[in-house]
N, C-alpha and C. Protein backbone atom coordinates (compact mmCIF):
# COMPACT_ATOMS: atom_id res chain seq x y z
N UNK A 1 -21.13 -6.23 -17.98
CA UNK A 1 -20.35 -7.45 -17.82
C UNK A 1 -18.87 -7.17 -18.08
N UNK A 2 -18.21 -6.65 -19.29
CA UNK A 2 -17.02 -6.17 -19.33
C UNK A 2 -16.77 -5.50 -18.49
N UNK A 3 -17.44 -4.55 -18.00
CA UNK A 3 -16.67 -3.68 -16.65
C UNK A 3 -16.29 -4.63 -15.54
N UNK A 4 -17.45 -5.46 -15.06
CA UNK A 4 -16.71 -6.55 -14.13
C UNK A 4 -15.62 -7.16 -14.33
N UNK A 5 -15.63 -7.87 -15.46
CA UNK A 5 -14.22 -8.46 -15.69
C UNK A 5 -13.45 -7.68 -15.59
N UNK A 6 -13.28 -6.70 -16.18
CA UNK A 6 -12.16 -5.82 -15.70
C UNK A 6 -11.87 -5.19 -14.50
N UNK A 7 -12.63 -4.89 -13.62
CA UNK A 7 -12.43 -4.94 -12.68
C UNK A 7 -11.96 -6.29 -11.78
N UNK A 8 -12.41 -7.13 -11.98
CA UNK A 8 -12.01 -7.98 -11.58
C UNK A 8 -10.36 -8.52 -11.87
N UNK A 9 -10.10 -8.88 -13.35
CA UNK A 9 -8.52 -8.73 -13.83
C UNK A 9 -7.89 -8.06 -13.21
N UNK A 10 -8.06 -6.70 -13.23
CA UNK A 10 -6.92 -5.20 -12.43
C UNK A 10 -7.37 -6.17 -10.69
N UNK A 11 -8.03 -6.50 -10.11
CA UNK A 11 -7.64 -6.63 -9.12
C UNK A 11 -7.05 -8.29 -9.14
N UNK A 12 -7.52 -9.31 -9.49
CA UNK A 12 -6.15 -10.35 -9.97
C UNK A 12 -4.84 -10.02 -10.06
N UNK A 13 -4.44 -9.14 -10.59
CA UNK A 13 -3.50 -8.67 -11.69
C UNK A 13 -2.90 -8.00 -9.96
N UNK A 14 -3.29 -7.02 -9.74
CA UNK A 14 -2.72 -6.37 -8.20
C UNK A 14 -2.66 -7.08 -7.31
N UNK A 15 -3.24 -8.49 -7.25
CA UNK A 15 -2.66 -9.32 -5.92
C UNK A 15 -1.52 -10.09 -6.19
N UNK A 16 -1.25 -10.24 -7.68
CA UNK A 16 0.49 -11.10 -7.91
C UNK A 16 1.30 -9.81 -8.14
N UNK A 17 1.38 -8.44 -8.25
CA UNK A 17 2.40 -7.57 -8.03
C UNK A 17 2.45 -6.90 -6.68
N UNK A 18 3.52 -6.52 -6.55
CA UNK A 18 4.47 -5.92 -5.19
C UNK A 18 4.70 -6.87 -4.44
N UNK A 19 4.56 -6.95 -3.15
CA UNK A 19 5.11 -7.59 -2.25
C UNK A 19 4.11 -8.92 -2.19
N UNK A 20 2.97 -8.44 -2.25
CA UNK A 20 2.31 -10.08 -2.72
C UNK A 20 2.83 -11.16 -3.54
N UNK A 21 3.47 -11.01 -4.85
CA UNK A 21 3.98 -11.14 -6.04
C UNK A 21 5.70 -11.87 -5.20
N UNK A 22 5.81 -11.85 -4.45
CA UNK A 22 7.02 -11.76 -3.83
C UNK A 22 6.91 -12.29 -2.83
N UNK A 23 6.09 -12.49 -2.29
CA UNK A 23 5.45 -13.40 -0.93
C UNK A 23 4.46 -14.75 -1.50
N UNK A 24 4.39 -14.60 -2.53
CA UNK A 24 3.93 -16.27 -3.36
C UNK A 24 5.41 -16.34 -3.97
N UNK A 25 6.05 -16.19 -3.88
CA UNK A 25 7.20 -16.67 -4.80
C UNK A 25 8.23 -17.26 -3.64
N UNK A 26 8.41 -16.55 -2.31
CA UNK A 26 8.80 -17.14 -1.30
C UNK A 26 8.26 -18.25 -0.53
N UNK A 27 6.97 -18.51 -0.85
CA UNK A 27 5.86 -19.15 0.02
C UNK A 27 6.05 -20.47 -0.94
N UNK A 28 6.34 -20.05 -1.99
CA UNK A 28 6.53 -21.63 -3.46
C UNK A 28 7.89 -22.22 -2.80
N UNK A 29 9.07 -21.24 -2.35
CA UNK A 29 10.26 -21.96 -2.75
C UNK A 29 9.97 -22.99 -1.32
N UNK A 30 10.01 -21.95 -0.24
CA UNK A 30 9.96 -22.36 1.03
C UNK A 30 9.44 -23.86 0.99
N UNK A 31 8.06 -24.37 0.14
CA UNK A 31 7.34 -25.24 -0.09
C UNK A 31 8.23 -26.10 -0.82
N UNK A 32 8.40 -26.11 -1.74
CA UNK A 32 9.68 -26.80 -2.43
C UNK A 32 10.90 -27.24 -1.48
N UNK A 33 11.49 -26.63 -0.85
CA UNK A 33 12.32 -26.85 -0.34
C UNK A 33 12.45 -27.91 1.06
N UNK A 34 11.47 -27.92 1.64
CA UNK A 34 10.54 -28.66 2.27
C UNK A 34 10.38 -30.07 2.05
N UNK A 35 9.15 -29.89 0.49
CA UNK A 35 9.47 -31.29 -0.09
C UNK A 35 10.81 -31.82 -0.23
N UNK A 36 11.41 -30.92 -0.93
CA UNK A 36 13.02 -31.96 -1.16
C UNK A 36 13.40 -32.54 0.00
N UNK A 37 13.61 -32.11 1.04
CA UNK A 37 13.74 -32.68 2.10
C UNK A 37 13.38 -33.93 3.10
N UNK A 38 11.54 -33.60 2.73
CA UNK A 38 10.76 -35.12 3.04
C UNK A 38 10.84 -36.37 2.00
N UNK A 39 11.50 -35.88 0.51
CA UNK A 39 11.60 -36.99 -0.59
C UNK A 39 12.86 -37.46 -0.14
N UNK A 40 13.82 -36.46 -0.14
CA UNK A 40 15.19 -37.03 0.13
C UNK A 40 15.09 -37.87 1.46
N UNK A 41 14.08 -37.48 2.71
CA UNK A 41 15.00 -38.37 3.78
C UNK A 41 14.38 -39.91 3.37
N UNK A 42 13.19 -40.03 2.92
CA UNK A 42 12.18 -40.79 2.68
C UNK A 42 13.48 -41.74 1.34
N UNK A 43 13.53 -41.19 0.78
CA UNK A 43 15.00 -42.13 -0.15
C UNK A 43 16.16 -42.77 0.49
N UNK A 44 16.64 -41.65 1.32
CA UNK A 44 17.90 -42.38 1.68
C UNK A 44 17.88 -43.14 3.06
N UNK A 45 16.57 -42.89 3.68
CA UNK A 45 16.09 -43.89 4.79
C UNK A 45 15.66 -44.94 4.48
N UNK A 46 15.53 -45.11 3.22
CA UNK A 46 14.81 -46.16 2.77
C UNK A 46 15.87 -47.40 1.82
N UNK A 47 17.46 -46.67 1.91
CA UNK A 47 17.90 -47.40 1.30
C UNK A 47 17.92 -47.22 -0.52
N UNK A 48 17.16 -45.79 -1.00
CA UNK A 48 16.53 -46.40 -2.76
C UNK A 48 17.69 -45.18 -3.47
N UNK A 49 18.23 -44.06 -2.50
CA UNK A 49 19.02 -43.24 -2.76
C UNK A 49 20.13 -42.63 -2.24
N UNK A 50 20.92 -42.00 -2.36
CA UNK A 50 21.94 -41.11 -1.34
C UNK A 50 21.38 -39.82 -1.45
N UNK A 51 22.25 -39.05 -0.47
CA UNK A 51 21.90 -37.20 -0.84
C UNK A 51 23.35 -36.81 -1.58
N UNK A 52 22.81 -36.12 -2.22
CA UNK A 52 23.51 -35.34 -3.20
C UNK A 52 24.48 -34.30 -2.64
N UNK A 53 23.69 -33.84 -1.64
CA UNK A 53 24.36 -32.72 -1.07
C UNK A 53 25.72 -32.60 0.28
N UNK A 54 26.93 -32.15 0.07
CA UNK A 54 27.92 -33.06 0.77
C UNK A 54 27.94 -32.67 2.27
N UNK A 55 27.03 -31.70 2.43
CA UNK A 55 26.72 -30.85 3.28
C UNK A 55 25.81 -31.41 4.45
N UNK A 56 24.92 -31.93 4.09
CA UNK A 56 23.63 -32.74 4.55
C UNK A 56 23.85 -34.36 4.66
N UNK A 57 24.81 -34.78 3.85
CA UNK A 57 24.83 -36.74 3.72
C UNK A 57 25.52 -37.09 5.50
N UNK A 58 25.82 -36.30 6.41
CA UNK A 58 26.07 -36.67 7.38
C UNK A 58 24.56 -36.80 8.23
N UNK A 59 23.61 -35.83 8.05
CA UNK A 59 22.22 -35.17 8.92
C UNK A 59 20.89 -36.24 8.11
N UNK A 60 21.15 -36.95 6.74
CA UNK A 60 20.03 -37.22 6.39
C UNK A 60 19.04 -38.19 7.00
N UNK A 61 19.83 -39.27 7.30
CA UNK A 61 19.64 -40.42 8.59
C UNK A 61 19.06 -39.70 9.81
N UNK A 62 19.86 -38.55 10.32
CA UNK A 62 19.59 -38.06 11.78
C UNK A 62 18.05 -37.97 11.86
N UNK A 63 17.37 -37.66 13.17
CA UNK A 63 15.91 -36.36 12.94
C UNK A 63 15.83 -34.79 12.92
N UNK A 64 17.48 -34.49 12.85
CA UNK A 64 17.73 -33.05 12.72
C UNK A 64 17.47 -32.33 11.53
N UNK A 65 16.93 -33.24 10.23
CA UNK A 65 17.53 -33.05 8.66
C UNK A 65 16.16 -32.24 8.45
N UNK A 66 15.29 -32.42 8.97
CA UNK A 66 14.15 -31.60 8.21
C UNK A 66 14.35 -30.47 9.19
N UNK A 67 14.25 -30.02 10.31
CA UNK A 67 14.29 -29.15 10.89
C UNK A 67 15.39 -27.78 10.62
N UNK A 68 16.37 -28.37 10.07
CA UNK A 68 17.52 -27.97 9.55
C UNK A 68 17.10 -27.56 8.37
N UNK A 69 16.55 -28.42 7.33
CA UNK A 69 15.70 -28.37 6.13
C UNK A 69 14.69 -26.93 5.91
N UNK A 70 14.45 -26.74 7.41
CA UNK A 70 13.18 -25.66 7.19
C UNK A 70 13.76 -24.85 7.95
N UNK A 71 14.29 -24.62 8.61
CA UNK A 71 15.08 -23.71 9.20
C UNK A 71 15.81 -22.71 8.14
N UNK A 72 16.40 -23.30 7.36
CA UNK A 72 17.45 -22.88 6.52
C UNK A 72 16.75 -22.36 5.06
N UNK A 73 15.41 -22.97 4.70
CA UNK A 73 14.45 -22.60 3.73
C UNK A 73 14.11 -20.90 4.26
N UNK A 74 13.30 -21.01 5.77
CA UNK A 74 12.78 -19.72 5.96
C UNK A 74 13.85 -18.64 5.95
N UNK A 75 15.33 -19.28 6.37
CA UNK A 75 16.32 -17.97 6.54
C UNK A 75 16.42 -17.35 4.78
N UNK A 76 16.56 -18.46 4.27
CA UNK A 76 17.00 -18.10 2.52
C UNK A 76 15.50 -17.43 2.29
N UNK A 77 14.51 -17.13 2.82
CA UNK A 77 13.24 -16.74 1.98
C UNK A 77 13.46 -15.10 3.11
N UNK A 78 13.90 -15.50 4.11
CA UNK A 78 13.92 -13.70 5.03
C UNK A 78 14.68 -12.79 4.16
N UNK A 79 16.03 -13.69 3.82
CA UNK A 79 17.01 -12.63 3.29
C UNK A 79 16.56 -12.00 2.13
N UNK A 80 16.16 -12.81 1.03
CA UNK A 80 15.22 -12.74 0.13
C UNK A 80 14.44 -11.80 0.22
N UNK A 81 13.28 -11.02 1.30
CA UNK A 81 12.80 -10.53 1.17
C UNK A 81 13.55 -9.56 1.87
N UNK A 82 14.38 -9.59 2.32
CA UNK A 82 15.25 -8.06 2.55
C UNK A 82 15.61 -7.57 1.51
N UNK A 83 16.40 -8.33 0.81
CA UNK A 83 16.74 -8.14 -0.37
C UNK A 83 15.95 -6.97 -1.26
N UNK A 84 14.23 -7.66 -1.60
CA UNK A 84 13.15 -6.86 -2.30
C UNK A 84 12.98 -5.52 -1.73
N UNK A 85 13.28 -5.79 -0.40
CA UNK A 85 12.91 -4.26 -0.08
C UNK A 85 13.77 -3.05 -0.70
N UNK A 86 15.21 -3.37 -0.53
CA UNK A 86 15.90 -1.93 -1.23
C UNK A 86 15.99 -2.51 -2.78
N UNK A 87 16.24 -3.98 -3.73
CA UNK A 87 16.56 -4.16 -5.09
C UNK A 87 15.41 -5.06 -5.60
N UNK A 88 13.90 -4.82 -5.41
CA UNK A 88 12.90 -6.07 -5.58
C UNK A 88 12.96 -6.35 -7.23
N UNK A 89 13.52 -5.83 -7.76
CA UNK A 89 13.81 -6.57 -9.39
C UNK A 89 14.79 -7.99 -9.14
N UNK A 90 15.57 -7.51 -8.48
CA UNK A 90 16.86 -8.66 -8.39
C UNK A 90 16.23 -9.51 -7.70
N UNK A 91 15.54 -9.07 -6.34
CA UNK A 91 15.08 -10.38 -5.60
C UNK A 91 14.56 -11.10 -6.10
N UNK A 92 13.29 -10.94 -7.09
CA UNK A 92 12.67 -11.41 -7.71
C UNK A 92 12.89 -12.53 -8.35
N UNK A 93 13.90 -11.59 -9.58
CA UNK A 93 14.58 -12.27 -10.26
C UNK A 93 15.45 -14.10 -9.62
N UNK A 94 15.90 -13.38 -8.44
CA UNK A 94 16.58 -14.16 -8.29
C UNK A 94 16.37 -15.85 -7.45
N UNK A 95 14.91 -15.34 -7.04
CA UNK A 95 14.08 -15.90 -6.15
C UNK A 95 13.14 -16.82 -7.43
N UNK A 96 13.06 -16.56 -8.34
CA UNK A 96 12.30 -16.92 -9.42
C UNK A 96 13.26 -18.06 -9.97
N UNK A 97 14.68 -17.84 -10.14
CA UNK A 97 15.83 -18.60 -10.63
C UNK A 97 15.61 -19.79 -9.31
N UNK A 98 15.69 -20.02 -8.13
CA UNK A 98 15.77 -20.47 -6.99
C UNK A 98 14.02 -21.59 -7.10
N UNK A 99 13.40 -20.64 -7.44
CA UNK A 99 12.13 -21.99 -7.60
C UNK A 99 12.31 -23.04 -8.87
N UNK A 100 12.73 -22.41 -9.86
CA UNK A 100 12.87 -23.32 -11.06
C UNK A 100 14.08 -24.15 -10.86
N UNK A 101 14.94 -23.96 -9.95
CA UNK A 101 16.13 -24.75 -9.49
C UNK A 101 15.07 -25.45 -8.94
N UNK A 102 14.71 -25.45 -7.48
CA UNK A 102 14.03 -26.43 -6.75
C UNK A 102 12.71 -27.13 -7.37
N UNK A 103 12.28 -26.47 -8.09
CA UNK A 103 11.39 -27.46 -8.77
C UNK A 103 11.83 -28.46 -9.74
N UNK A 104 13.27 -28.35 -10.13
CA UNK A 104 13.94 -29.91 -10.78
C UNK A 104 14.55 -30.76 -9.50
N UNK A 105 14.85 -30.37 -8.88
CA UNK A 105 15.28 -30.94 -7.80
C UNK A 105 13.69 -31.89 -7.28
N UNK A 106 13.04 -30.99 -6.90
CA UNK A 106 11.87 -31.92 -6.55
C UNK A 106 11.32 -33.00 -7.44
N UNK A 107 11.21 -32.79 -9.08
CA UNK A 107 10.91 -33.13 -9.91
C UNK A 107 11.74 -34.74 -9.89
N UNK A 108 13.13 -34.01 -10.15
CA UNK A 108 14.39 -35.51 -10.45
C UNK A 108 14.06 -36.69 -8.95
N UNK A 109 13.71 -35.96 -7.77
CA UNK A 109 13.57 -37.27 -6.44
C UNK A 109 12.52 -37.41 -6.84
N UNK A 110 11.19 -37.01 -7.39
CA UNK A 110 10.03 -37.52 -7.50
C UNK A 110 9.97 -38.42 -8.30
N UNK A 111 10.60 -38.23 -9.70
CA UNK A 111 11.35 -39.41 -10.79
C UNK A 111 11.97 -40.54 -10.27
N UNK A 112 12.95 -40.90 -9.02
CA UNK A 112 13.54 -41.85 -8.56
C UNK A 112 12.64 -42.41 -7.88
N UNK A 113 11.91 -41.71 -7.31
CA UNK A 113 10.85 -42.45 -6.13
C UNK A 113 9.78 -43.19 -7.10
N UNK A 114 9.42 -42.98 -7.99
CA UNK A 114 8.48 -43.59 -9.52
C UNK A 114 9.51 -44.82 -10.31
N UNK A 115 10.34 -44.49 -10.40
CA UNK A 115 11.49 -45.47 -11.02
C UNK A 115 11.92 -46.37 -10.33
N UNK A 116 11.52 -46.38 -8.68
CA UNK A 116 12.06 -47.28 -7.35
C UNK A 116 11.29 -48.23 -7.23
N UNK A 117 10.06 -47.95 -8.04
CA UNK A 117 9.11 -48.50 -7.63
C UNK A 117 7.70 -48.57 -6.25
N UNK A 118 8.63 -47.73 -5.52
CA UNK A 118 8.02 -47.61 -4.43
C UNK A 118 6.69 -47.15 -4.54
């Protein structure tokens, strides 16, 4: 029985390092980033919020905003993994900083949309 588990762990353990490890971490933000997008248009179409971003408050109204939204998610997750290929500590790193950003972001519109009542 211990040998299984351990075998089993070491292979757990080897599907969240290398490029796997790095391809769930892109596959999270990408996802995140996404949501923010369907919370935000869903807010400020709705009248309960603005966008934050000074970049986007012209597109949020449009039907260009999510497409743009995911467009711009997958480019930030390509470079990202260029990145890993020659410095995958930094990417990591830095890709790891980038989900815990977007996961308050998702978090704070999910809070307004609960507080809106909606």
């Amino acid at each position: 029985m211990a040998i299984t588990w351990e075998v089993s762990v070491k292979a757990i353990k080897h599907y969240f390092t290398g490029f796997r490890r790095m391809a769930w971490i892109l596959a999270t933000l990408v996802v995140l980033i996404v949501w923010d997008g369907l919370i935000s248009q869903f807010l400020v179409t709705s009248g309960l919020a603005r966008e934050g971003n000074p970049f986007l408050v012209n597109l949020v109204g449009g039907g260009h905003f999510l497409l743009i939204k995911v467009a711009g998610a997958l480019l930030c997750a390509l470079l990202l993994w260029d990145i890993h290929r020659h410095r995958p500590r930094m990417a990591v790193i830095s890709s790891i900083c980038f989900v815990v950003f977007y996961t308050g972001i998702v978090l704070w519109n999910l809070s307004v949309l609960v507080t809106t009542g909606v």
